[in-house]
C-alpha atoms as a PDB file:
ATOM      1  CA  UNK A   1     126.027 216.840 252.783  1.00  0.00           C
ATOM      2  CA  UNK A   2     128.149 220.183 252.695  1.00  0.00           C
ATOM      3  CA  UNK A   3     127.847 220.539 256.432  1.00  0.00           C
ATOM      4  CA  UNK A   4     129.292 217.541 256.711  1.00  0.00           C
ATOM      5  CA  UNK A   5     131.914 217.682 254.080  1.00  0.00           C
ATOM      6  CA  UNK A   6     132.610 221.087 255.626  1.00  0.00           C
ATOM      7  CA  UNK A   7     132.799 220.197 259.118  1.00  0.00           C
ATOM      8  CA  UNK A   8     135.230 216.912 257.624  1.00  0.00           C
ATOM      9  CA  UNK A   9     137.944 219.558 256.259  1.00  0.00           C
ATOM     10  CA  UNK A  10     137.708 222.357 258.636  1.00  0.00           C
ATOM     11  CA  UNK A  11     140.562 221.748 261.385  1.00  0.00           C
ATOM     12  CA  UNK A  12     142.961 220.263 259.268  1.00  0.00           C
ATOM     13  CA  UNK A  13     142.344 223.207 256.288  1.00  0.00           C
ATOM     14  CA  UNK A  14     142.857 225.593 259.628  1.00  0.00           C
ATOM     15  CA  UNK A  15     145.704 223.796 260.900  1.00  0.00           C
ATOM     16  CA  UNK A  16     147.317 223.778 257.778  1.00  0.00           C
ATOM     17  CA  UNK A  17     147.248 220.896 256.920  1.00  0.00           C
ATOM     18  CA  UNK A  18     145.614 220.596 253.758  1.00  0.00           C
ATOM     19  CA  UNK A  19     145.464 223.380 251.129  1.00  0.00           C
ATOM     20  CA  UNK A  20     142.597 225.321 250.005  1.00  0.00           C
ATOM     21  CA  UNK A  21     143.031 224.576 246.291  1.00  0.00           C
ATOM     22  CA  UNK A  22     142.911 228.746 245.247  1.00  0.00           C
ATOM     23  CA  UNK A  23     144.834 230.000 248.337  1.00  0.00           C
ATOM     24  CA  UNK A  24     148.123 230.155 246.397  1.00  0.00           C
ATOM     25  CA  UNK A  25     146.680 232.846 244.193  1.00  0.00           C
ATOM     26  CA  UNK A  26     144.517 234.839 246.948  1.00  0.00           C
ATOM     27  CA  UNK A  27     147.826 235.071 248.841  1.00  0.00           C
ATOM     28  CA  UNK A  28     149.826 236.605 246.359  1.00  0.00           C
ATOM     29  CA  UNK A  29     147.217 239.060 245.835  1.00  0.00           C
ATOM     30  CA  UNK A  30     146.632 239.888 249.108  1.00  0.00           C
ATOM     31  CA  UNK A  31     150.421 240.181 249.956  1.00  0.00           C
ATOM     32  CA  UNK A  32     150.013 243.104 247.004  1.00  0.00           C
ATOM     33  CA  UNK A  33     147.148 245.031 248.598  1.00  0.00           C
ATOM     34  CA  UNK A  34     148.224 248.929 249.043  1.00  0.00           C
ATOM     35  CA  UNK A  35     146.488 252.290 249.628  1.00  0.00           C
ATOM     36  CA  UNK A  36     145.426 252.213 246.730  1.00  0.00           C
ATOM     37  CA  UNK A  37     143.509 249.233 247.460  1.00  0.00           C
ATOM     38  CA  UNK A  38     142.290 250.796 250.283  1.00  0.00           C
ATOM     39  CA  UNK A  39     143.994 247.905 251.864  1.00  0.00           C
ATOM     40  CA  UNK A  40     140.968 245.469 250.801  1.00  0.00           C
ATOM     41  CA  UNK A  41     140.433 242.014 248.797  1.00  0.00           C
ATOM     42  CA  UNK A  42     136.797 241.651 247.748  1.00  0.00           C
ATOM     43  CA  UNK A  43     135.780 238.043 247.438  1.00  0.00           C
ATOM     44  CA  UNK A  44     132.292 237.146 245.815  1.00  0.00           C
ATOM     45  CA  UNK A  45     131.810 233.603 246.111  1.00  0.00           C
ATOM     46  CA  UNK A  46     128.739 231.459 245.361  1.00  0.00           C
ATOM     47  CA  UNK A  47     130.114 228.626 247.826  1.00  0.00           C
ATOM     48  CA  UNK A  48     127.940 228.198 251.325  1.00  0.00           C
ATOM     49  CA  UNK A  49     130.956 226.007 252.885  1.00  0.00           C
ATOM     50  CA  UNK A  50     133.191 228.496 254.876  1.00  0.00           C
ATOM     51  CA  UNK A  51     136.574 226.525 253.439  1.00  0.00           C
ATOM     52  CA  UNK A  52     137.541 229.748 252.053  1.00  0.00           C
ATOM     53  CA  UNK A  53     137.573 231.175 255.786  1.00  0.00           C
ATOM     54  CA  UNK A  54     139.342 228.125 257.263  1.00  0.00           C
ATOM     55  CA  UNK A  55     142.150 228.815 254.762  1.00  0.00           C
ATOM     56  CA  UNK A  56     142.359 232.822 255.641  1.00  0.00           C
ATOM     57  CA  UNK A  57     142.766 231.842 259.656  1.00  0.00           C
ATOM     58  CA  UNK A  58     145.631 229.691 258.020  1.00  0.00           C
ATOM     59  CA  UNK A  59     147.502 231.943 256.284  1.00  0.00           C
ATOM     60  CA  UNK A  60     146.716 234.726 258.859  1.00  0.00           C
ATOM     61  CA  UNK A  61     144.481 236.578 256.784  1.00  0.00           C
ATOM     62  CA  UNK A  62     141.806 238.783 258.338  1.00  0.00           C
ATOM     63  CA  UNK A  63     138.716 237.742 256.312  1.00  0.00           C
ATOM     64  CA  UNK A  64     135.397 239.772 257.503  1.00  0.00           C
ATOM     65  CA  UNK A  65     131.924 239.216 256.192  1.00  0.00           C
ATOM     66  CA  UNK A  66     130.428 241.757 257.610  1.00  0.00           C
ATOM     67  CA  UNK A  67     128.906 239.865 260.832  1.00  0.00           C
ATOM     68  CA  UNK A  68     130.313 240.497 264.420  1.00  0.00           C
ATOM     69  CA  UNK A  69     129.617 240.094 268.093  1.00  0.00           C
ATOM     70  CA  UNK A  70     129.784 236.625 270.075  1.00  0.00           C
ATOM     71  CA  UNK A  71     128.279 233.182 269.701  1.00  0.00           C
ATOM     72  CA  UNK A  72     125.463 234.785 267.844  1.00  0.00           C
ATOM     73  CA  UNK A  73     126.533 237.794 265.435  1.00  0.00           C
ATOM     74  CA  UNK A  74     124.656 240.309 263.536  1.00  0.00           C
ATOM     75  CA  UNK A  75     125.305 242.131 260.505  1.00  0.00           C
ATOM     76  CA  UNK A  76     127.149 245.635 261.167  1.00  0.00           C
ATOM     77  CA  UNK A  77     130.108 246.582 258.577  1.00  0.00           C
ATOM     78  CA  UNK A  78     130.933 249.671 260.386  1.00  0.00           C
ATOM     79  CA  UNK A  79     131.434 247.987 263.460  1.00  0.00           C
ATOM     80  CA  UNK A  80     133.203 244.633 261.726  1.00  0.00           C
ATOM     81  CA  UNK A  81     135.887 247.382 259.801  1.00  0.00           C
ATOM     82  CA  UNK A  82     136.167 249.128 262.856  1.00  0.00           C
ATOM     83  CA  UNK A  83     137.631 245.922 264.681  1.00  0.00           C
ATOM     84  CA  UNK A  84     139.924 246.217 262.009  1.00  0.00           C
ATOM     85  CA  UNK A  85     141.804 249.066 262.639  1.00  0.00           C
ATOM     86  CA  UNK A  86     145.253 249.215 264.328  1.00  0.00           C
ATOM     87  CA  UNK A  87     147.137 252.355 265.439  1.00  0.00           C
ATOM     88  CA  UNK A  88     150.177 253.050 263.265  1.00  0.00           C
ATOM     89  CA  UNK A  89     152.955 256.377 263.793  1.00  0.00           C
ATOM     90  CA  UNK A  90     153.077 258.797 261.459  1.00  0.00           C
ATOM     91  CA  UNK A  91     155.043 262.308 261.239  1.00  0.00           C
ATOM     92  CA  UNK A  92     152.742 265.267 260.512  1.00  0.00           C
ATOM     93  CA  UNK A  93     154.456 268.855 261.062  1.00  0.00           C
ATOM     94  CA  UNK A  94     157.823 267.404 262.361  1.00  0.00           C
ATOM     95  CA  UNK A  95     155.225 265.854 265.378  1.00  0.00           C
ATOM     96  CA  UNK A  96     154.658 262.290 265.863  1.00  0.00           C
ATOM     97  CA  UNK A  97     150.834 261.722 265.671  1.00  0.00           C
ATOM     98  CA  UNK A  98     148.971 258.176 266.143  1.00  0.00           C
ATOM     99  CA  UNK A  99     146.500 257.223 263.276  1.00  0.00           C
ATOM    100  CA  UNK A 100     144.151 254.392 263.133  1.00  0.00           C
ATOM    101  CA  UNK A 101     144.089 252.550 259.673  1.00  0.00           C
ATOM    102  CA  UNK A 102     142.712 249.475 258.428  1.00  0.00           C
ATOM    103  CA  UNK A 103     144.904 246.895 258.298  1.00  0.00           C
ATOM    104  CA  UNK A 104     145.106 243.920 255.308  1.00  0.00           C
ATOM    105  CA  UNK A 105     141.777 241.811 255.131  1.00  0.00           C
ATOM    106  CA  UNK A 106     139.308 240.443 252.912  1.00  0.00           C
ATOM    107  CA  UNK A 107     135.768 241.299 252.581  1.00  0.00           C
ATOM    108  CA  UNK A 108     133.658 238.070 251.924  1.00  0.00           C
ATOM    109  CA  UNK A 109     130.461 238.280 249.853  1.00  0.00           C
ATOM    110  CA  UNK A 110     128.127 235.101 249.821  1.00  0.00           C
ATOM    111  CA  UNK A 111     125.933 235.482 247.213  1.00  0.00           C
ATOM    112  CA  UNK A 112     124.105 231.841 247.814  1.00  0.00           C
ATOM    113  CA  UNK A 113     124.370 232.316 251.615  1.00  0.00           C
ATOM    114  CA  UNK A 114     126.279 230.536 254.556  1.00  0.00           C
ATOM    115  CA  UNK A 115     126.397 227.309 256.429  1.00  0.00           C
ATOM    116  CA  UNK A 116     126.145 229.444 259.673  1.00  0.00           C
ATOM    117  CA  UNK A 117     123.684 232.189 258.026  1.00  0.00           C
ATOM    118  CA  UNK A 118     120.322 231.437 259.669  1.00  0.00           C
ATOM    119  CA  UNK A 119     116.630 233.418 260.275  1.00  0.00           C
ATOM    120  CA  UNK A 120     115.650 234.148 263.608  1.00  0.00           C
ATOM    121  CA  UNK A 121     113.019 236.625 264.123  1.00  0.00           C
ATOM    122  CA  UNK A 122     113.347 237.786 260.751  1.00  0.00           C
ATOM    123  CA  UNK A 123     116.603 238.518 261.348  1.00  0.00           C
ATOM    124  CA  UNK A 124     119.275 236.343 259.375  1.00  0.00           C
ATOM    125  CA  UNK A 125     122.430 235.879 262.216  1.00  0.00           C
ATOM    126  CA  UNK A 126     125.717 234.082 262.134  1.00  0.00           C
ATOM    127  CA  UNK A 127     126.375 231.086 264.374  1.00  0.00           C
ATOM    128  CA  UNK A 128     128.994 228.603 263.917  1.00  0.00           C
ATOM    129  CA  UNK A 129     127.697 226.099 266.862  1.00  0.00           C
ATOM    130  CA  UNK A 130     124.893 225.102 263.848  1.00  0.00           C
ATOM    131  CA  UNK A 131     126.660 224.562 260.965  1.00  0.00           C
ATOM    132  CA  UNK A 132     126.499 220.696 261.408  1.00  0.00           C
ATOM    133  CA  UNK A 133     123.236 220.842 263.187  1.00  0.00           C
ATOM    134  CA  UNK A 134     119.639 220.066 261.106  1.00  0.00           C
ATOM    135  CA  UNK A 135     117.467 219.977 264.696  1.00  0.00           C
ATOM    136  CA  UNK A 136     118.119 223.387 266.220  1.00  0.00           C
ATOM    137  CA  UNK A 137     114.674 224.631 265.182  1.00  0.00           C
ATOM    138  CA  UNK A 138     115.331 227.660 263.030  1.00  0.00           C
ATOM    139  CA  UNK A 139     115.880 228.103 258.899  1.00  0.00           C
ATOM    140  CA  UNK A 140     119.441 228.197 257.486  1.00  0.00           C
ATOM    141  CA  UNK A 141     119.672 231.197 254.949  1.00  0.00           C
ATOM    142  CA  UNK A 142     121.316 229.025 252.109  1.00  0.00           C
ATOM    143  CA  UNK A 143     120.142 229.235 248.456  1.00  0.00           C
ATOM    144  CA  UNK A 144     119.787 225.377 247.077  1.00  0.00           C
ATOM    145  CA  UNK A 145     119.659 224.934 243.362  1.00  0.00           C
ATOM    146  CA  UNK A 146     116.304 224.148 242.319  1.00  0.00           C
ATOM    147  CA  UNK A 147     112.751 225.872 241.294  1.00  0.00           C
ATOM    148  CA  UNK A 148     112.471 227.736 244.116  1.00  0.00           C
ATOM    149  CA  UNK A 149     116.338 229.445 244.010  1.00  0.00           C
ATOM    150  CA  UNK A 150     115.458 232.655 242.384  1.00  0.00           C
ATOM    151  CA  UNK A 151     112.231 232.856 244.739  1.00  0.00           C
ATOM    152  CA  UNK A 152     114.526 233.147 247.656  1.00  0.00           C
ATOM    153  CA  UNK A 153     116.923 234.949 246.162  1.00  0.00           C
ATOM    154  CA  UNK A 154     114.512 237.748 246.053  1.00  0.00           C
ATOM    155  CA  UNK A 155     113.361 237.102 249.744  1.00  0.00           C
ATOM    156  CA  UNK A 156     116.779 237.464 251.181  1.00  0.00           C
ATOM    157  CA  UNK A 157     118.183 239.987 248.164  1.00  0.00           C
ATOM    158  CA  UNK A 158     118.941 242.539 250.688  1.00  0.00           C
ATOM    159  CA  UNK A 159     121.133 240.465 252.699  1.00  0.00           C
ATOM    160  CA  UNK A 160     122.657 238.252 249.903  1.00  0.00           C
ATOM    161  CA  UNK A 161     123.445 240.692 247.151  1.00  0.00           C
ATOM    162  CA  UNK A 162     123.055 244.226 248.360  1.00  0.00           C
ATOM    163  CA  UNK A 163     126.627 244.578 249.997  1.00  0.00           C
ATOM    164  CA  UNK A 164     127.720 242.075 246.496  1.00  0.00           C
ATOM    165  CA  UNK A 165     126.392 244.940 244.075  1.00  0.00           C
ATOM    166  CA  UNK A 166     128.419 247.550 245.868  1.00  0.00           C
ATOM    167  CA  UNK A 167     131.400 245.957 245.855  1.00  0.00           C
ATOM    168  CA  UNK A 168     131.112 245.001 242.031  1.00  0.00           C
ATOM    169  CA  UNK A 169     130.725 248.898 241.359  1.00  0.00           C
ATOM    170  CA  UNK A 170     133.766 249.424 243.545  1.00  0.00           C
ATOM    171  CA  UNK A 171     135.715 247.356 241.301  1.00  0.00           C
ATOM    172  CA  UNK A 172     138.533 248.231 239.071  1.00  0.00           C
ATOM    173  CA  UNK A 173     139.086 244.728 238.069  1.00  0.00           C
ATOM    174  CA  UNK A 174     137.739 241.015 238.348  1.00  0.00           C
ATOM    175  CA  UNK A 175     139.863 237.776 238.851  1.00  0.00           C
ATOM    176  CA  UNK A 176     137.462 234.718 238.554  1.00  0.00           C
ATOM    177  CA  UNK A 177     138.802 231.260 240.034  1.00  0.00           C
ATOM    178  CA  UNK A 178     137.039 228.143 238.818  1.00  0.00           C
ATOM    179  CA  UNK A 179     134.053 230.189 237.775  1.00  0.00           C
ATOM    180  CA  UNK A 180     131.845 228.600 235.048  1.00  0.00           C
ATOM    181  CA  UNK A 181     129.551 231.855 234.546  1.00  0.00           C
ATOM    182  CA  UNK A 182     126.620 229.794 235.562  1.00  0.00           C
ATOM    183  CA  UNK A 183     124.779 231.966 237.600  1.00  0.00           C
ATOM    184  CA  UNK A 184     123.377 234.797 235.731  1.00  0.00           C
ATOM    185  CA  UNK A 185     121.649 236.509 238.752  1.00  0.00           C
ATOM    186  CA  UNK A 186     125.634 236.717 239.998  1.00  0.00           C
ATOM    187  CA  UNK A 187     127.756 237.540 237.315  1.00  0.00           C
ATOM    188  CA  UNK A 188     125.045 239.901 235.017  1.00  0.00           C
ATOM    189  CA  UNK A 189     126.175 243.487 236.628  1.00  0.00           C
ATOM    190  CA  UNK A 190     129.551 242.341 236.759  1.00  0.00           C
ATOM    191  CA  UNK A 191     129.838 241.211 232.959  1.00  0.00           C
ATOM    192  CA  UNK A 192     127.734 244.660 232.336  1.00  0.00           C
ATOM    193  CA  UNK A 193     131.104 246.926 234.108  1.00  0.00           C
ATOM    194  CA  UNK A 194     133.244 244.646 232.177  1.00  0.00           C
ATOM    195  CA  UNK A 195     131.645 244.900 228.334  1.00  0.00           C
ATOM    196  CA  UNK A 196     130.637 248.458 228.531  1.00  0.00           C
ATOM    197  CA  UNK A 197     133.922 250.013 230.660  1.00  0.00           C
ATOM    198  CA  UNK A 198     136.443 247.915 229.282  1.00  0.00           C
ATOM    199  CA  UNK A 199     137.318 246.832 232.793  1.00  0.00           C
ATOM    200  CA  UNK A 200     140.144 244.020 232.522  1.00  0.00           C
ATOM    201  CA  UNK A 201     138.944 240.505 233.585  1.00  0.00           C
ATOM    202  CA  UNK A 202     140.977 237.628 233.922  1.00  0.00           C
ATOM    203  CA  UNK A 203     139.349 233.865 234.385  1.00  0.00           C
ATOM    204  CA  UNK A 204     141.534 230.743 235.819  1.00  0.00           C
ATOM    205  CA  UNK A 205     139.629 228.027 235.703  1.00  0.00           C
ATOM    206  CA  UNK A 206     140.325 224.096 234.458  1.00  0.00           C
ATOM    207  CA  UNK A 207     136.978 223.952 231.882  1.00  0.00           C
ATOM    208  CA  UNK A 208     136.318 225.300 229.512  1.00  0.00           C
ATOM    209  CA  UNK A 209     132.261 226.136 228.150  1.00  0.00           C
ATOM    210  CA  UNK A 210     130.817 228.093 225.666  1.00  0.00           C
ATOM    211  CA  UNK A 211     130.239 231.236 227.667  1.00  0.00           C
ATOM    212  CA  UNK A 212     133.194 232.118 228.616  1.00  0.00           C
ATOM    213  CA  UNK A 213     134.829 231.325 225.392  1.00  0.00           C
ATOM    214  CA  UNK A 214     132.069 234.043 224.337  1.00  0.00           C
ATOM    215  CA  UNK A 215     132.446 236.339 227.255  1.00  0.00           C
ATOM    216  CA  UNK A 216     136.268 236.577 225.998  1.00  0.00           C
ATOM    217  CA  UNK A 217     135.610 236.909 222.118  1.00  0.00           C
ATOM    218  CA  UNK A 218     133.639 239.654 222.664  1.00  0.00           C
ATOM    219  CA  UNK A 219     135.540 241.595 225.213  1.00  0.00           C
ATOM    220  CA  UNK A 220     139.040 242.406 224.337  1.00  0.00           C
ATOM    221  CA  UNK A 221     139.900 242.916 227.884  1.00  0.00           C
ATOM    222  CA  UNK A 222     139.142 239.583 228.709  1.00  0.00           C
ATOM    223  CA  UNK A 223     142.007 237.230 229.273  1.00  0.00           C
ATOM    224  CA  UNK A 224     140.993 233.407 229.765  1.00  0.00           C
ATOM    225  CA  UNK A 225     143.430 230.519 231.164  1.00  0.00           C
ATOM    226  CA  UNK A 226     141.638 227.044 230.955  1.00  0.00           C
ATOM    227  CA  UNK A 227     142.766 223.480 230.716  1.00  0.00           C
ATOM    228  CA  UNK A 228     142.692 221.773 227.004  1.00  0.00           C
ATOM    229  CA  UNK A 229     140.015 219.001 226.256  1.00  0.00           C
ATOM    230  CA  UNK A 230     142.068 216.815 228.543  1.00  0.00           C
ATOM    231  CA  UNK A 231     143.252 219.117 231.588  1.00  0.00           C
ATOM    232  CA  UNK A 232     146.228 217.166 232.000  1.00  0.00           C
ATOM    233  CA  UNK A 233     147.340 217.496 228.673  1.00  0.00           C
ATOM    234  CA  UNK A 234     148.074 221.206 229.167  1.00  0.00           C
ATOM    235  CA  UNK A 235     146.701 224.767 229.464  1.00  0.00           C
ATOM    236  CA  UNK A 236     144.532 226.662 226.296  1.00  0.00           C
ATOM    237  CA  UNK A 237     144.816 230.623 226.584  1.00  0.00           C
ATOM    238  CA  UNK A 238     142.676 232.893 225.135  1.00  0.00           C
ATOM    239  CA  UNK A 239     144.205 237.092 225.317  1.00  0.00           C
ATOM    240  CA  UNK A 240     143.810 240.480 223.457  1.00  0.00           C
ATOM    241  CA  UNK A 241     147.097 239.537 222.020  1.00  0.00           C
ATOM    242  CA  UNK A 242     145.444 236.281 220.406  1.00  0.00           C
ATOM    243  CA  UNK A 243     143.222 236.191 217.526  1.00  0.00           C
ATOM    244  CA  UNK A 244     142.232 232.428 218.781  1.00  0.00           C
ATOM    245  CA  UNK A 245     142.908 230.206 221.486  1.00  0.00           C
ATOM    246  CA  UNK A 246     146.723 229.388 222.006  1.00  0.00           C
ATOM    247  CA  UNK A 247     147.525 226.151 223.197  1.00  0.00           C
ATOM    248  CA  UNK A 248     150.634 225.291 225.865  1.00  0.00           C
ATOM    249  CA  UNK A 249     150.626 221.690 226.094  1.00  0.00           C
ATOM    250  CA  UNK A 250     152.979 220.228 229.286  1.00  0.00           C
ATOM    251  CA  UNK A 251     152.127 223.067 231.011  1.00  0.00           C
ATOM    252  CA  UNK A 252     149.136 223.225 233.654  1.00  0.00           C
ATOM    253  CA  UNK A 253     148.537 226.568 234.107  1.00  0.00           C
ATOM    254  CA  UNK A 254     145.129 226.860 234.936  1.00  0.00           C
ATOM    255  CA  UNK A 255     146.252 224.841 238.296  1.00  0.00           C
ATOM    256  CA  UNK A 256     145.803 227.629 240.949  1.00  0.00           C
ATOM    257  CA  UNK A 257     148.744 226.500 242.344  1.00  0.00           C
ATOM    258  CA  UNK A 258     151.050 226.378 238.764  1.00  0.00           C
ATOM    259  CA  UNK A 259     149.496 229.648 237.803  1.00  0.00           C
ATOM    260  CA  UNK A 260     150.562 231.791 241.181  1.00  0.00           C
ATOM    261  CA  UNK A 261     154.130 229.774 240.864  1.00  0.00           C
ATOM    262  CA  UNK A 262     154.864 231.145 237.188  1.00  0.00           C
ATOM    263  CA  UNK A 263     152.805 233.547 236.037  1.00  0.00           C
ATOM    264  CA  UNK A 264     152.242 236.134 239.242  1.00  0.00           C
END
């Protein structure tokens, strides 16, 4: 199961000592977040494992999702951003004043839900003690693929996409990572922004399919860096500067780790 698979990789992803597979690339744009920024990495991920998570306490990045409190947390960003802040010295009118900014983090949006999302009272909470648990006696908010999906999608669409959608019209930009454009309910707004503002989008992943290969032709603004029909064999690009897929054979570029190494 994922819990289990989960619960298999957690201490030795937090310890270090194995790699979260995209890490190499969230790093390096994490290490570039600025005012501009607002100081802030949004993630939207459809994953309800928290490997992502294990990898930020790694690499000492703050990664929020909104929930705080104890054992058993509740959804409050104002109070989660809060925690964030740290007070820095600045000079205003040849005084020294103190000022309390938020520091580096990452906002985490999970679209399909959480391992330790769960309903009590009709409230949906965060507790890690459950992730591996199937006997505690409440629901786990986690959106399975099947005929019922877009049924409870709707049922928990204020806490699974709400905070999502305002964070896609925030957006300057989108960097997908291993994204197949599979889930229309995800990626429709966000392939709305980038069609009719032009908004640059750039997709690493190692397969190829036929809708990204359409996303790109369509969008000029699209840049797409995929593996060729056999990954190993080397890395197919598709760019504004391309009238057609370019080939780079040797070269395995749409490895997260290869692709932060020589191209960021």
């Amino acid at each position: 199961s994922v819990a289990s698979l989960d619960q298999k990789y957690a201490t030795d992803i937090c310890m270090g000592r194995k790699t979260w597979p995209a890490m190499a690339i969230i790093q390096k744009v994490f290490n570039g977040l600025s005012s501009t920024d607002k100081y802030t990495l949004e993630v939207i991920t459809t994953n309800y494992d928290l490997l992502f998570e294990y990898a930020c306490v790694a690499n000492k990045i703050p990664c929020v999702d909104g929930y705080c409190g104890g054992v058993v947390r509740h959804r409050d960003w104002n109070a989660t951003l809060q925690s964030l802040r740290h007070k820095v010295q600045k000079v205003a009118r040849n005084k020294k004043v103190d000022e309390f900014v938020l520091r580096e983090h990452v906002q985490l949006y999970k679209v399909h839900g959480s391992l330790n999302w769960f309903m009590i009272d009709g409230d949906v909470v965060e507790n890690d003690m459950w992730i591996d648990k199937s006997d505690v006696g409440v629901d786990r908010v986690m959106i399975t693929p099947g005929l019922a999906k877009y049924k409870m999608m709707q049922d928990f669409r204020k806490e699974l996409q709400s905070d999502t959608d305002m964070a896609v019209n925030r957006a300057k930009k989108f960097l997908f990572l291993g994204y197949g454009m599979n889930d229309a309910h995800v990626e429709r707004y966000i392939v709305k922004r980038i069609k009719d503002e032009s908004l640059p989008a750039l997709i690493v992943t190692r397969e190829w399919n036929r809708r990204i290969d359409d996303l790109a032709r369509k969008n000029s603004c699209v840049t797409v860096v995929c593996g060729m029909a056999n990954p190993a064999d080397g890395t197919r690009v598709f760019s504004p500067r391309y009238k057609d897929w370019q080939e780079i054979p040797g070269k395995c570029l749409w490895d997260f780790s290869e692709f932060a190494k020589q191209m960021m």
